[in-house]
C-alpha atoms as a PDB file:
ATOM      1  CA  UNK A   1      -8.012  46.618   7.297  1.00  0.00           C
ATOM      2  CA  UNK A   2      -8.188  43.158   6.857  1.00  0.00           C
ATOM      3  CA  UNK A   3      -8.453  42.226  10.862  1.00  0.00           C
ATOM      4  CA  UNK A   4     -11.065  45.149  11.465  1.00  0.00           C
ATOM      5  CA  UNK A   5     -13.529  44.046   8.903  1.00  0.00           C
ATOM      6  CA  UNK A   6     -13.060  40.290   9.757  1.00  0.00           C
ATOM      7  CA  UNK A   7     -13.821  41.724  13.494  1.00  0.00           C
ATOM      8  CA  UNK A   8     -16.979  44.183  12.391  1.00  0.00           C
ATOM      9  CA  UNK A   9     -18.461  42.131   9.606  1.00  0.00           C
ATOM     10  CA  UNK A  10     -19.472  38.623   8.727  1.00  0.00           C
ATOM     11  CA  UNK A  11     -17.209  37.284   6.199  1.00  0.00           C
ATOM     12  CA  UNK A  12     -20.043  37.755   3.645  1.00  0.00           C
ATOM     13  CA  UNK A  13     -19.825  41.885   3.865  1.00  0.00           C
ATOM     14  CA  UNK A  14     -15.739  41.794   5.318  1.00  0.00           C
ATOM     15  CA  UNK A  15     -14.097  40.287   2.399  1.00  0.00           C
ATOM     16  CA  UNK A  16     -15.723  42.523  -0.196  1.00  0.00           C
ATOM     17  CA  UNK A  17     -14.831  45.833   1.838  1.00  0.00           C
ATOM     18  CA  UNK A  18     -11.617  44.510   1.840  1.00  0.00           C
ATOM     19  CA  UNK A  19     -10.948  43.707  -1.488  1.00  0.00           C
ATOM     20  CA  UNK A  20     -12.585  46.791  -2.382  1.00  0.00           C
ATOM     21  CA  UNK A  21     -10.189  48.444  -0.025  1.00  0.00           C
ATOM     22  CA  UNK A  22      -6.783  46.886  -0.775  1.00  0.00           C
ATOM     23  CA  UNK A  23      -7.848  47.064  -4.933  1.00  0.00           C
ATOM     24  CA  UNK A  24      -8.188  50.648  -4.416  1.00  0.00           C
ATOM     25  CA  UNK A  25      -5.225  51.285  -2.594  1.00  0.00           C
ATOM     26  CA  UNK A  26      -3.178  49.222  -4.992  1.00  0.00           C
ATOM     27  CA  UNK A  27      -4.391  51.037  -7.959  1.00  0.00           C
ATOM     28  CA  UNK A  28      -3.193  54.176  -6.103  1.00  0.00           C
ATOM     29  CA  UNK A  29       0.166  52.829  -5.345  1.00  0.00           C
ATOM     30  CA  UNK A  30       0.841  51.282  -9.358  1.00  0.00           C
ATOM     31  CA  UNK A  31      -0.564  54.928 -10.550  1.00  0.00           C
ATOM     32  CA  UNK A  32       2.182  56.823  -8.485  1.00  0.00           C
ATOM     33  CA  UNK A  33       4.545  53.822  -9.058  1.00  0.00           C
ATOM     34  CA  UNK A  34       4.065  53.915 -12.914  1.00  0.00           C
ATOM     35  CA  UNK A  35       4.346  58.185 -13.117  1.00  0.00           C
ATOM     36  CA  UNK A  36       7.817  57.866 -11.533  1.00  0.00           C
ATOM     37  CA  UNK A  37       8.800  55.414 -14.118  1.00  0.00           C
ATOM     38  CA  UNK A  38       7.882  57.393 -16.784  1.00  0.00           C
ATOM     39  CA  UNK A  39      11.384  58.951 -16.610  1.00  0.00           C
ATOM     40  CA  UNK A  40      12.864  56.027 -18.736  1.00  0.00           C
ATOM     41  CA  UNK A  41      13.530  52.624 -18.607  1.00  0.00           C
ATOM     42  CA  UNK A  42      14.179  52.683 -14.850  1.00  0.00           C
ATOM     43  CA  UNK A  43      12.663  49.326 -13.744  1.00  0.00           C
ATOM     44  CA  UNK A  44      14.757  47.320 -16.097  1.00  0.00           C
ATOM     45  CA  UNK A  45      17.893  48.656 -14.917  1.00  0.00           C
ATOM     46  CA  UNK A  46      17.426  48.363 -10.961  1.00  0.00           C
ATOM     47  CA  UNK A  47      15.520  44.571 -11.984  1.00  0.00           C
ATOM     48  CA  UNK A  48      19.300  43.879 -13.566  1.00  0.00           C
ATOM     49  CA  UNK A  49      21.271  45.993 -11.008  1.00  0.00           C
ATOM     50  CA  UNK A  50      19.814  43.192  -8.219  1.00  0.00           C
ATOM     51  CA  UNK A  51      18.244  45.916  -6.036  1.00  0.00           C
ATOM     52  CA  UNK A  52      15.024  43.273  -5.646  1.00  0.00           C
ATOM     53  CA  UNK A  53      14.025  40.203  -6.290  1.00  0.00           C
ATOM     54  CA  UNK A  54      10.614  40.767  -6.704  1.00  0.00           C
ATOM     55  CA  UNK A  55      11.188  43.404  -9.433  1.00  0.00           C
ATOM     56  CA  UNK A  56      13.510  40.836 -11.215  1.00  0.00           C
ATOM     57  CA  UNK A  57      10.538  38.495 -11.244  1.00  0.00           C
ATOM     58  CA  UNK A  58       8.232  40.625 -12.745  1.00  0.00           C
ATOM     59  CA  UNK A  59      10.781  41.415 -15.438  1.00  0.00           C
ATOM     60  CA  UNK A  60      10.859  38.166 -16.455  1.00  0.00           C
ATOM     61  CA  UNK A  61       7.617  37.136 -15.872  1.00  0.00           C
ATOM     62  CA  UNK A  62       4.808  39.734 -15.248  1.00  0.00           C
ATOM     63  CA  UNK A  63       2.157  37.006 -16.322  1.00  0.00           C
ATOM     64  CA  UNK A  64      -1.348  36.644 -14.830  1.00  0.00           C
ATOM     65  CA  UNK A  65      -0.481  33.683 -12.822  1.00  0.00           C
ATOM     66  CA  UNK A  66       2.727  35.123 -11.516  1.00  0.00           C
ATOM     67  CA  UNK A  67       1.160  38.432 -10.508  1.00  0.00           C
ATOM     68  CA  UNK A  68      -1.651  36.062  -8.289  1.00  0.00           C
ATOM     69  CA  UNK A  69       1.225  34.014  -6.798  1.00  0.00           C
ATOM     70  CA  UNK A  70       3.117  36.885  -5.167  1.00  0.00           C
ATOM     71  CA  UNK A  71      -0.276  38.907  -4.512  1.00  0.00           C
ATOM     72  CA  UNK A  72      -1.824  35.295  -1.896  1.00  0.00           C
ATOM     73  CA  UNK A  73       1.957  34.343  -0.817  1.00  0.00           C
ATOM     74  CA  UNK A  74       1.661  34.457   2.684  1.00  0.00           C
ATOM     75  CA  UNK A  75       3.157  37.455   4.652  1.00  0.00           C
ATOM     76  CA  UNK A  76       4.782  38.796   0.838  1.00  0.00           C
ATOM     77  CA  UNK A  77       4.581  42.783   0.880  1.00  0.00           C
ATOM     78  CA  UNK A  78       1.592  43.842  -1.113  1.00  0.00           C
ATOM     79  CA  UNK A  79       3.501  47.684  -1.636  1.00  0.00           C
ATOM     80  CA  UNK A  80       6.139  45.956  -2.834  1.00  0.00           C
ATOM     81  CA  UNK A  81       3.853  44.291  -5.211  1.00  0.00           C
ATOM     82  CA  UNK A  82       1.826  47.455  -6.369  1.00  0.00           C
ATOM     83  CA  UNK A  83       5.155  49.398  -6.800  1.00  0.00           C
ATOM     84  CA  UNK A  84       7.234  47.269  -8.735  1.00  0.00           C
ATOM     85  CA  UNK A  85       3.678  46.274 -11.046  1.00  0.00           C
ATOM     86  CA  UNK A  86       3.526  49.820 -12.016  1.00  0.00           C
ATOM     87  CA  UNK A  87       7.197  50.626 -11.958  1.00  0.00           C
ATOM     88  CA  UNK A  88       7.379  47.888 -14.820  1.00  0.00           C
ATOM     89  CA  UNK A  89       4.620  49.116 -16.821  1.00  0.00           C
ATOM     90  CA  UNK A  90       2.936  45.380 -16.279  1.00  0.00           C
ATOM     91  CA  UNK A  91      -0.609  46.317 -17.707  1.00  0.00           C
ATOM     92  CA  UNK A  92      -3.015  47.971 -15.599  1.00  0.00           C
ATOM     93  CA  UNK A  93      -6.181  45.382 -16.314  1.00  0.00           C
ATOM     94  CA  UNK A  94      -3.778  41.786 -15.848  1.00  0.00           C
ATOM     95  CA  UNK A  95      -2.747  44.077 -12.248  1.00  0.00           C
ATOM     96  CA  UNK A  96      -6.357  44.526 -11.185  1.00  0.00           C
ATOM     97  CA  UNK A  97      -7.882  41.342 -12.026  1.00  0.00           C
ATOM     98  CA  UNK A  98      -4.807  39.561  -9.938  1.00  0.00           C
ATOM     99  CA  UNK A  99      -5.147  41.881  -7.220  1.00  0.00           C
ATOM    100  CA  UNK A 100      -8.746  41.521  -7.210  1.00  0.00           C
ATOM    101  CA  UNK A 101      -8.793  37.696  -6.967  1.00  0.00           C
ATOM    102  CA  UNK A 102      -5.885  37.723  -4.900  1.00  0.00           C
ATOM    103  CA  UNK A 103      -7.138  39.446  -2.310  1.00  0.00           C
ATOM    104  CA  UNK A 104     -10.566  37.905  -2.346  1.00  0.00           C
ATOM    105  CA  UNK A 105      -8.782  34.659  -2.069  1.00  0.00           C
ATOM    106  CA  UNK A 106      -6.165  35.173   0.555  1.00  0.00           C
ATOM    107  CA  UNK A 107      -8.564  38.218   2.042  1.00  0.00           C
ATOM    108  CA  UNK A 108     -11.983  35.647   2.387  1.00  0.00           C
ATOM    109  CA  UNK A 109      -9.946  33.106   4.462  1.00  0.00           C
ATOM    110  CA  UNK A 110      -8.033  35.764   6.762  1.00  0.00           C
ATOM    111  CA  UNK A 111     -11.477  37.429   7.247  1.00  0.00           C
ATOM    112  CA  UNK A 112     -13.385  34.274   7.693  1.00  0.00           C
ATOM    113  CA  UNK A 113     -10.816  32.721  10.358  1.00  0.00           C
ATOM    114  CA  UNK A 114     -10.618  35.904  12.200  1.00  0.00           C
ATOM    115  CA  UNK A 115     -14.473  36.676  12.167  1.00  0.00           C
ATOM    116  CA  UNK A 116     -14.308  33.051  13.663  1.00  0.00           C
ATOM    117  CA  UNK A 117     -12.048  33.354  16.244  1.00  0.00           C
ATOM    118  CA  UNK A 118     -12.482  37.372  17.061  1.00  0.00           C
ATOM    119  CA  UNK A 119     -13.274  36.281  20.996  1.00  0.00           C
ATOM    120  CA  UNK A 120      -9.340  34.236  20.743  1.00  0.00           C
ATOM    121  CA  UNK A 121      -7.421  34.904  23.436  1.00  0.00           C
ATOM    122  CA  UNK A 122      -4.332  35.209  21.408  1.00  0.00           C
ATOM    123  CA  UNK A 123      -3.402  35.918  18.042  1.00  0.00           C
ATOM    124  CA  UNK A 124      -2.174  32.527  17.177  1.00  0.00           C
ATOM    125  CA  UNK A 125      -5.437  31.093  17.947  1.00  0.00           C
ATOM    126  CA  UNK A 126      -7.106  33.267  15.189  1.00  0.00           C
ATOM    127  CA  UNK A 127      -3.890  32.617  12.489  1.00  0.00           C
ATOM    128  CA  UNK A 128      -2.796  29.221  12.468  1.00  0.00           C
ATOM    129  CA  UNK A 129      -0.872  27.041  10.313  1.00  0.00           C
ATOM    130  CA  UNK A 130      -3.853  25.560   9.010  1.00  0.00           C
ATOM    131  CA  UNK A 131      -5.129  28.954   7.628  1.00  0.00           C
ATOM    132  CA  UNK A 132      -1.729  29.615   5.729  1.00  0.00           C
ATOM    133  CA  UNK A 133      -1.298  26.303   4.621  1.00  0.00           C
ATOM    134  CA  UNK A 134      -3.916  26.534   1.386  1.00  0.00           C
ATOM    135  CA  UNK A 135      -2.171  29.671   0.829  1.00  0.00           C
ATOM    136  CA  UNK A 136       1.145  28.500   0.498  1.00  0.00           C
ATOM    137  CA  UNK A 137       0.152  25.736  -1.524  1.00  0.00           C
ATOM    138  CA  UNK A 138      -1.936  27.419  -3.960  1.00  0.00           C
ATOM    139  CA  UNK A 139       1.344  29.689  -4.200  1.00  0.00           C
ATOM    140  CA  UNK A 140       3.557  26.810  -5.168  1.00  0.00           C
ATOM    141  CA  UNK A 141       0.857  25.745  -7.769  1.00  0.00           C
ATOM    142  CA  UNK A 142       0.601  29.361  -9.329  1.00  0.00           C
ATOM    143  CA  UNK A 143       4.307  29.580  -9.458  1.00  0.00           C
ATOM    144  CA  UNK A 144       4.580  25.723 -11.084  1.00  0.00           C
ATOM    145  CA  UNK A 145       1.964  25.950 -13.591  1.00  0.00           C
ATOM    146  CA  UNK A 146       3.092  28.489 -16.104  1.00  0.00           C
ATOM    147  CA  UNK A 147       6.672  27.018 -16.441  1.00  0.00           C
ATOM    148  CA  UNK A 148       4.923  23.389 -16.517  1.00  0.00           C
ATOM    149  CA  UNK A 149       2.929  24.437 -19.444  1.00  0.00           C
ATOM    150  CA  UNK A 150       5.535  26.045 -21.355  1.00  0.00           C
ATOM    151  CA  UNK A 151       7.696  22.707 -21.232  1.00  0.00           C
ATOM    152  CA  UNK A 152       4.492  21.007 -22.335  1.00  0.00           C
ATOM    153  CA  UNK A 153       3.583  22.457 -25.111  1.00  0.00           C
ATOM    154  CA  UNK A 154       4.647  21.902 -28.260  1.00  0.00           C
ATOM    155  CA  UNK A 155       7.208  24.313 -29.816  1.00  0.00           C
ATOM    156  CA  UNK A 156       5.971  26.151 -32.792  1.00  0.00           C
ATOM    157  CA  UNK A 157       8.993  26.647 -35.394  1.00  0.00           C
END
């Protein structure tokens, strides 16, 4: 979706549709996701079993900032996101507002650089390290910052 809006719309109309697109799809996927795990406490046990990291994670850490991390990490599985989010039970509004931003981040500079570059010759013309960069980065910082802040604030007894 993301490389035929960024090909059929400015960036201005493509990275709505396709946040409005991939937010849709992902509430789909955590809805089925979180009706199969309805059947008990499934999610905890596969998270401890080691069947994924991603579903460890979440245990852990299902926070805001985590959620955004995974959701603009470059090339990370968005189904695996939505699945595990609902599989969890992580709570449906902290899902949609990181999947919302998420995409519009990560979605607004895929569209843009593809709108930009839709006459390329090749594909690594229109992706290039310089278009993942700001998304791995901003990754590492959404990862960092919730840890950081727990070690720097004060302990209440």
């Amino acid at each position: 979706m993301v490389f035929v809006a960024g090909i059929l719309f400015p960036p201005a109309i493509a990275a709505p549709v396709f946040v409005a697109g991939g937010v849709a799809g992902a509430l789909g996927a955590y809805t089925l996701a979180r009706g199969v795990g309805r059947g008990g406490s499934r999610g905890e046990r596969d998270a401890d079993a080691g069947d994924g990291r991603l579903l460890r994670l979440l245990t852990r850490q299902g926070d805001f900032a985590t959620l955004l991390a995974v959701r603009v990490a470059p090339s990370f599985p968005h189904t695996a996101i939505n699945f595990a989010a609902g599989l969890l039970g992580i709570p449906v509004g902290r899902f949609l507002a990181s999947t919302a931003l998420g995409l519009a981040i990560k979605g607004t500079l895929y569209v843009s650089v593809i709108h930009q570059v839709a006459g390329a010759a090749t594909m690594a013309e229109a992706i290039s390290w310089r278009t993942v960069a700001p998304l791995a980065a901003l990754t590492v910082l959404l990862l960092l910052g919730p840890p950081l802040l727990r070690r720097l604030r004060p302990r209440s007894d």
